[in-house]
Protein backbone atom coordinates (compact mmCIF):
# COMPACT_ATOMS: atom_id res chain seq x y z
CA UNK A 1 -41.37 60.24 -20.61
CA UNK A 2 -42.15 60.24 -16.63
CA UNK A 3 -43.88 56.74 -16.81
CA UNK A 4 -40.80 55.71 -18.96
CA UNK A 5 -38.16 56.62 -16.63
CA UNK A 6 -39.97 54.71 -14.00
CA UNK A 7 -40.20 51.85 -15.88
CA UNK A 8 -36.62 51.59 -16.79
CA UNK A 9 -35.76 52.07 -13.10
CA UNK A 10 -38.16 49.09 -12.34
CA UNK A 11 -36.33 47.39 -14.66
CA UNK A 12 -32.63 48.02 -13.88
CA UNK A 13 -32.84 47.80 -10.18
CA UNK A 14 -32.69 44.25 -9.89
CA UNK A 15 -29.77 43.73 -11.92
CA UNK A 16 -27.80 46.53 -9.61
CA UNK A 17 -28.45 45.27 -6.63
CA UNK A 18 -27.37 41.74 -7.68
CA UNK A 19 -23.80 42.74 -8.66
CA UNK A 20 -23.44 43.99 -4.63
CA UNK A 21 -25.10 40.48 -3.46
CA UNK A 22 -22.46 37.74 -2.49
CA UNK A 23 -23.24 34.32 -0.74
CA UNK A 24 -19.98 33.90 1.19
CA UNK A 25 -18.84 35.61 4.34
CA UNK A 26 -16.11 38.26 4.08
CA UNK A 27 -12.62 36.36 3.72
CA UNK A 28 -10.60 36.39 7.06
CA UNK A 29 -6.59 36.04 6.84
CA UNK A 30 -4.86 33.90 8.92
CA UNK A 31 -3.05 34.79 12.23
CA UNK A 32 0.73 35.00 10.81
CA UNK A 33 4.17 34.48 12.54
CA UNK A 34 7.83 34.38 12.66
CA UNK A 35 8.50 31.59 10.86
CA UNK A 36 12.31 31.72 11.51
CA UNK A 37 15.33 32.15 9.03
CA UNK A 38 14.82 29.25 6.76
CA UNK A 39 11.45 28.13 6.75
CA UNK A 40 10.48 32.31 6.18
CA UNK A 41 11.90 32.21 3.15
CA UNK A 42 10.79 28.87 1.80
CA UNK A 43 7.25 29.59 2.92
CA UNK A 44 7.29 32.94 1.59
CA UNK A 45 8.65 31.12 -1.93
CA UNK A 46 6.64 28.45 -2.11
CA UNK A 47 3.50 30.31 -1.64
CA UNK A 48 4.11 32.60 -4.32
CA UNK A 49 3.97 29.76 -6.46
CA UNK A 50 1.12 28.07 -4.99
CA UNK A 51 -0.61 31.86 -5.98
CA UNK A 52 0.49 30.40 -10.07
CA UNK A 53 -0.43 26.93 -9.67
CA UNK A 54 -1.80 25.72 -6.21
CA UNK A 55 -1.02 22.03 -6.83
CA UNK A 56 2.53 22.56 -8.45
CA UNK A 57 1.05 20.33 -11.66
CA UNK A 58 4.30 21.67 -13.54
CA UNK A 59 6.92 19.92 -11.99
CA UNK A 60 5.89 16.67 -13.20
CA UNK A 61 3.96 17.56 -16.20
CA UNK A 62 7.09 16.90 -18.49
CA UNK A 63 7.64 13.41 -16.73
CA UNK A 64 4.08 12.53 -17.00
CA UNK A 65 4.14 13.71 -20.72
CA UNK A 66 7.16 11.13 -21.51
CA UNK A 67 5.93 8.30 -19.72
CA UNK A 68 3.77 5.35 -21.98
CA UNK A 69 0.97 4.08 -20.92
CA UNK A 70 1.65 0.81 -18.69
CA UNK A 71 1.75 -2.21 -20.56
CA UNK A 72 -1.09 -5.07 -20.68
CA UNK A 73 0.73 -6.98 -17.85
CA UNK A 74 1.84 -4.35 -15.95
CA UNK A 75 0.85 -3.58 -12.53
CA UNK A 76 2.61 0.16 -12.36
CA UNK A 77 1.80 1.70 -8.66
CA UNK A 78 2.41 5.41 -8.32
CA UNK A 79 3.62 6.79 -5.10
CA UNK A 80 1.93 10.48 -4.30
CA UNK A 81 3.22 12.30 -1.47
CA UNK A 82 5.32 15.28 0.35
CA UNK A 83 8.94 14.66 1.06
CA UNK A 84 9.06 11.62 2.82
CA UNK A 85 8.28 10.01 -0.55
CA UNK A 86 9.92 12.32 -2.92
CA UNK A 87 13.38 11.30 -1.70
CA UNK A 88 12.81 7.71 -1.68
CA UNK A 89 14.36 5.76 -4.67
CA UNK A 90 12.42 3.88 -5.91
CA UNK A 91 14.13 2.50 -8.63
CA UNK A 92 16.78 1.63 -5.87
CA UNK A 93 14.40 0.15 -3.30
CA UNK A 94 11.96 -1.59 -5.37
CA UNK A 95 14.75 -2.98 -8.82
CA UNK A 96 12.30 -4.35 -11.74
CA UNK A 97 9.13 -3.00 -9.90
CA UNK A 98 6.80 -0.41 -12.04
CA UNK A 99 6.89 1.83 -9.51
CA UNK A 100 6.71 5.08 -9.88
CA UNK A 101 7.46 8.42 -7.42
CA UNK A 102 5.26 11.09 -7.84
CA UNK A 103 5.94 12.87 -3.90
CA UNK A 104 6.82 16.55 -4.03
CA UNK A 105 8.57 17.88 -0.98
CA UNK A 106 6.49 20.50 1.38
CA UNK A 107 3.39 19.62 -0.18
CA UNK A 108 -0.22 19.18 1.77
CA UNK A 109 -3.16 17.09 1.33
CA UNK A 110 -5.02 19.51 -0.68
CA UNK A 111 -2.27 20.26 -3.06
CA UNK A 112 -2.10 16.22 -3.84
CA UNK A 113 -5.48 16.23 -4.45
CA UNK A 114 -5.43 19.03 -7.12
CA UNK A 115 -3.03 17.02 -8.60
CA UNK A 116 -4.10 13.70 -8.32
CA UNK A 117 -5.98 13.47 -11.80
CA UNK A 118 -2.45 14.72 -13.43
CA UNK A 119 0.06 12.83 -11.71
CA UNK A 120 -2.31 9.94 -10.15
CA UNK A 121 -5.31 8.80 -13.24
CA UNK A 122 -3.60 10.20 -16.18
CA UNK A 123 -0.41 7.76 -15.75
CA UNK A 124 -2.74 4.45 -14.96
CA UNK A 125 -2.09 2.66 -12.59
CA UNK A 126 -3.23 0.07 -10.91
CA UNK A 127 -2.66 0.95 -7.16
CA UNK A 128 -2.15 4.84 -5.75
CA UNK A 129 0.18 4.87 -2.50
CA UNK A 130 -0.65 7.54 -0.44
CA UNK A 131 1.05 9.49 2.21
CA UNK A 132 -0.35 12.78 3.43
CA UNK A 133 -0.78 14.66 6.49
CA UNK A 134 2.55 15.39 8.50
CA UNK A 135 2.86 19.05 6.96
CA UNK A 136 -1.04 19.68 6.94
CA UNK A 137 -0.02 19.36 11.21
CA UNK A 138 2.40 21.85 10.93
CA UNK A 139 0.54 24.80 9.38
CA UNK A 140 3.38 26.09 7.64
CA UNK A 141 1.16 26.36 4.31
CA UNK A 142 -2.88 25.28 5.21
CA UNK A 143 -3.95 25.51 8.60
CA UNK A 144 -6.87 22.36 8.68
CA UNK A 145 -8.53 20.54 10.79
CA UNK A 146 -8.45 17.11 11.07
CA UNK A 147 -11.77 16.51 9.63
CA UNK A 148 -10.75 18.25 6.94
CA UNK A 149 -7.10 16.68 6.29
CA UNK A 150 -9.90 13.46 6.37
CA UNK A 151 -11.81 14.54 4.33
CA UNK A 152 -8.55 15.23 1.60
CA UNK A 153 -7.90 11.63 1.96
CA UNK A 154 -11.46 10.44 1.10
CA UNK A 155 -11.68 12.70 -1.57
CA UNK A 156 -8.49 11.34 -3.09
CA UNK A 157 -9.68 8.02 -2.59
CA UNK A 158 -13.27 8.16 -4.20
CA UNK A 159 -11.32 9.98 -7.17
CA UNK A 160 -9.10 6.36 -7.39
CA UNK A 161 -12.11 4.08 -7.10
CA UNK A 162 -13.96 5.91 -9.87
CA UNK A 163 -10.27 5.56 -12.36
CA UNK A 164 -10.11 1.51 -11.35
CA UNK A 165 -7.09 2.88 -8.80
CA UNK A 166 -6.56 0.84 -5.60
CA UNK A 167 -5.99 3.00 -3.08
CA UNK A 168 -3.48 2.38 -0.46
CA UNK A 169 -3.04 4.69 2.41
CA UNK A 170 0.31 5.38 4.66
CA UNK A 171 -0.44 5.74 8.78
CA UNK A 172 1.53 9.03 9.36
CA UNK A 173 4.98 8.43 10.76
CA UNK A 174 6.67 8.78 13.66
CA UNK A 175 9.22 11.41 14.10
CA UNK A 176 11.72 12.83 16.95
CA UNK A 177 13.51 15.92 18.83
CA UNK A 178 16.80 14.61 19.21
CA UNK A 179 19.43 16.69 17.44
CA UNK A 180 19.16 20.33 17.46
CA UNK A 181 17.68 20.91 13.97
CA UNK A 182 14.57 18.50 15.05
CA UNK A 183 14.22 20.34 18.30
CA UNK A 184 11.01 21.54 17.67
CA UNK A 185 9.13 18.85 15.73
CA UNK A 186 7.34 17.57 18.56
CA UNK A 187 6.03 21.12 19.01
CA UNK A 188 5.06 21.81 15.36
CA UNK A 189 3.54 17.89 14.53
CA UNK A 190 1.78 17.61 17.70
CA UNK A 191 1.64 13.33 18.34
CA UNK A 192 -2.49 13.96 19.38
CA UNK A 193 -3.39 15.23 15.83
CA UNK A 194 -1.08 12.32 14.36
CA UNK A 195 -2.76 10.28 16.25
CA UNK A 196 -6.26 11.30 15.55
CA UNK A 197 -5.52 10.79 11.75
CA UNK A 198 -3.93 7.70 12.02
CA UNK A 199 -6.88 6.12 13.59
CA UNK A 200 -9.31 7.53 11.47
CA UNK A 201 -7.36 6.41 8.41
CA UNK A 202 -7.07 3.05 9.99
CA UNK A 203 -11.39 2.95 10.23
CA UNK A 204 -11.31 3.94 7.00
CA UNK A 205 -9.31 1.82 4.82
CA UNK A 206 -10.72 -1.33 6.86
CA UNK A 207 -14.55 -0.25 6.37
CA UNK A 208 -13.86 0.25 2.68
CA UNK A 209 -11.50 -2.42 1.90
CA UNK A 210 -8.78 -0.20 1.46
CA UNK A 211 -4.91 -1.09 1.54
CA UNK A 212 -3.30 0.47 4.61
CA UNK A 213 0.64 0.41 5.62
CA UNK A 214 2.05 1.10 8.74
CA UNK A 215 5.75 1.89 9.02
CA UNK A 216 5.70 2.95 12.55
CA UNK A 217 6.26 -0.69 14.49
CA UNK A 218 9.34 -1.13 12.58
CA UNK A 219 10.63 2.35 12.74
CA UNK A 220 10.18 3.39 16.38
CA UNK A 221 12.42 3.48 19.22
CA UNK A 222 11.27 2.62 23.08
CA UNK A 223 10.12 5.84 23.65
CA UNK A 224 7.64 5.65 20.38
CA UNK A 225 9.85 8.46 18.43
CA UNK A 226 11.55 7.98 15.36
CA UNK A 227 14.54 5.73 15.52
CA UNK A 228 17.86 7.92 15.71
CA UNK A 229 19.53 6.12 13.82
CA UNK A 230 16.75 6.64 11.15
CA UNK A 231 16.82 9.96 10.45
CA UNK A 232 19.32 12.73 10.49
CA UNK A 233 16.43 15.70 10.68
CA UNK A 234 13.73 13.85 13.21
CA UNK A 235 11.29 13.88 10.05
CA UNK A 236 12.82 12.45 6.56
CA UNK A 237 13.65 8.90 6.56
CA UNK A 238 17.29 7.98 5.61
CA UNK A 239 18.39 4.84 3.32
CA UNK A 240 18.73 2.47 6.14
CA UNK A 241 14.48 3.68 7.35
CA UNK A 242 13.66 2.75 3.65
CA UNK A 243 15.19 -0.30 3.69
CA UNK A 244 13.34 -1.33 6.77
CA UNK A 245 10.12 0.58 4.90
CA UNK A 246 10.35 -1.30 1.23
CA UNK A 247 9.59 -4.75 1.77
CA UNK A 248 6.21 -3.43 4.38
CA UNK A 249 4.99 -1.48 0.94
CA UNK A 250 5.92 -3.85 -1.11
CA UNK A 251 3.54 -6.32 0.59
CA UNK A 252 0.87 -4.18 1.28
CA UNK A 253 0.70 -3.21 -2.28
CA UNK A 254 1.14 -7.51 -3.31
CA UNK A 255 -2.04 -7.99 -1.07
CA UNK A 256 -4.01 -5.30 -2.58
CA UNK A 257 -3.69 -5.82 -5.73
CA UNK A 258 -4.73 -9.70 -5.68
């Protein structure tokens, strides 16, 4: 019985000590902060959701569900983004073009990429327009580097090329501090880190062929800020910005699909 118990205990060790192993460093949570009266709230909101489904698949799963396959001829072109393209109409901007908007407001480059298979491949298209990166600077919901914003971008791409997607990437835009509820956006978006992503993104796409569009020449004032008359927040583009912005896709996405 005294040779048996030792056995046994041979046996069984092994197997306890691997349930207390574990590869990965203890988890480390994030320096917090005020985040001020509104954005408290919508942070505190949004992540609770993000905790349920990261890359908020639901809120186009519906619309994705509806929509037919593209026809023979057609050259549909989804637009995947944060805000910036979630409140551009498409249908207004771009009349007869398959076009279609897939930007959710708030959202960062790793959220897009969870969803990119859902609300990107699935709906087949032949170009992806992407623009990413303005809220990964702010921190409000990931706190990245910029290698690592990069790397979201490649990742999304590779994912294209393997589905027969073009890929056509968006330099980040430019934005402004000049009415009170923009006051900080300079602060929270600093212009280095946009800067640092637009060139990589503009190495990228030419070394790979990629299509690239740059709103920024057309849309910024002397002082290399967001036009005032563009915007009413310093960040989201009014009617009159995507005017200037539609016919600048519109041509990008003409040369990259030919």
């Amino acid at each position: 019985m005294r040779y048996l118990i030792v056995i046994l205990a041979l046996f069984f060790a092994p197997a306890a000590l691997a349930e207390d192993y574990q590869s990965s460093p203890p988890r480390q949570s994030a320096v917090d902060k005020d985040w001020g009266p509104w954005l408290g709230p919508y942070r505190a909101g949004i992540v609770a959701k993000m905790g349920e489904d990261f890359g908020e698949q639901y809120i186009y799963a519906s619309q994705n569900a509806a929509l037919p396959p593209p026809a023979l001829s057609e050259k549909r072109v989804v637009f995947i983004g944060d805000s910036i393209t979630d409140r551009w109409n498409l249908a207004r901007f771009f009349p007869g073009r398959p076009y279609v908007n897939r930007g959710i407001g708030g959202q960062v480059s790793p959220q897009m990429l969870v969803r990119f298979h859902a609300d990107v491949v699935a709906l087949k298209p032949k170009a992806v327009v992407i623009l990413a990166g303005i809220n990964d600077i702010h921190g409000a919901l990931q706190v990245e580097t910029e290698a690592q914003i990069a790397a979201n971008y490649r990742a999304m791409a590779e994912i294209a090329e393997a589905n027969g997607i073009q890929p056509i990437f968006t330099l980040l835009m430019p934005v402004n501090n000049y009415t009170l509820n923009a006051a900080t956006m300079l602060e929270e978006r600093r212009q280095e880190r946009v800067a640092w992503l637009n060139a990589w993104l503009s190495g990228f796409c030419a070394d790979h062929g990629y299509g690239l569009i740059d709103y920024g020449p057309s849309l910024r004032d002397d002082k290399g800020l967001l036009k005032a008359e563009y915007t009413s927040d310093g960040i989201h583009p009014n009617n009159a910005a995507y005017a200037v912005m539609a016919p600048l896709a519109d041509a990008a996405i003409g040369k990259a699909l030919k």
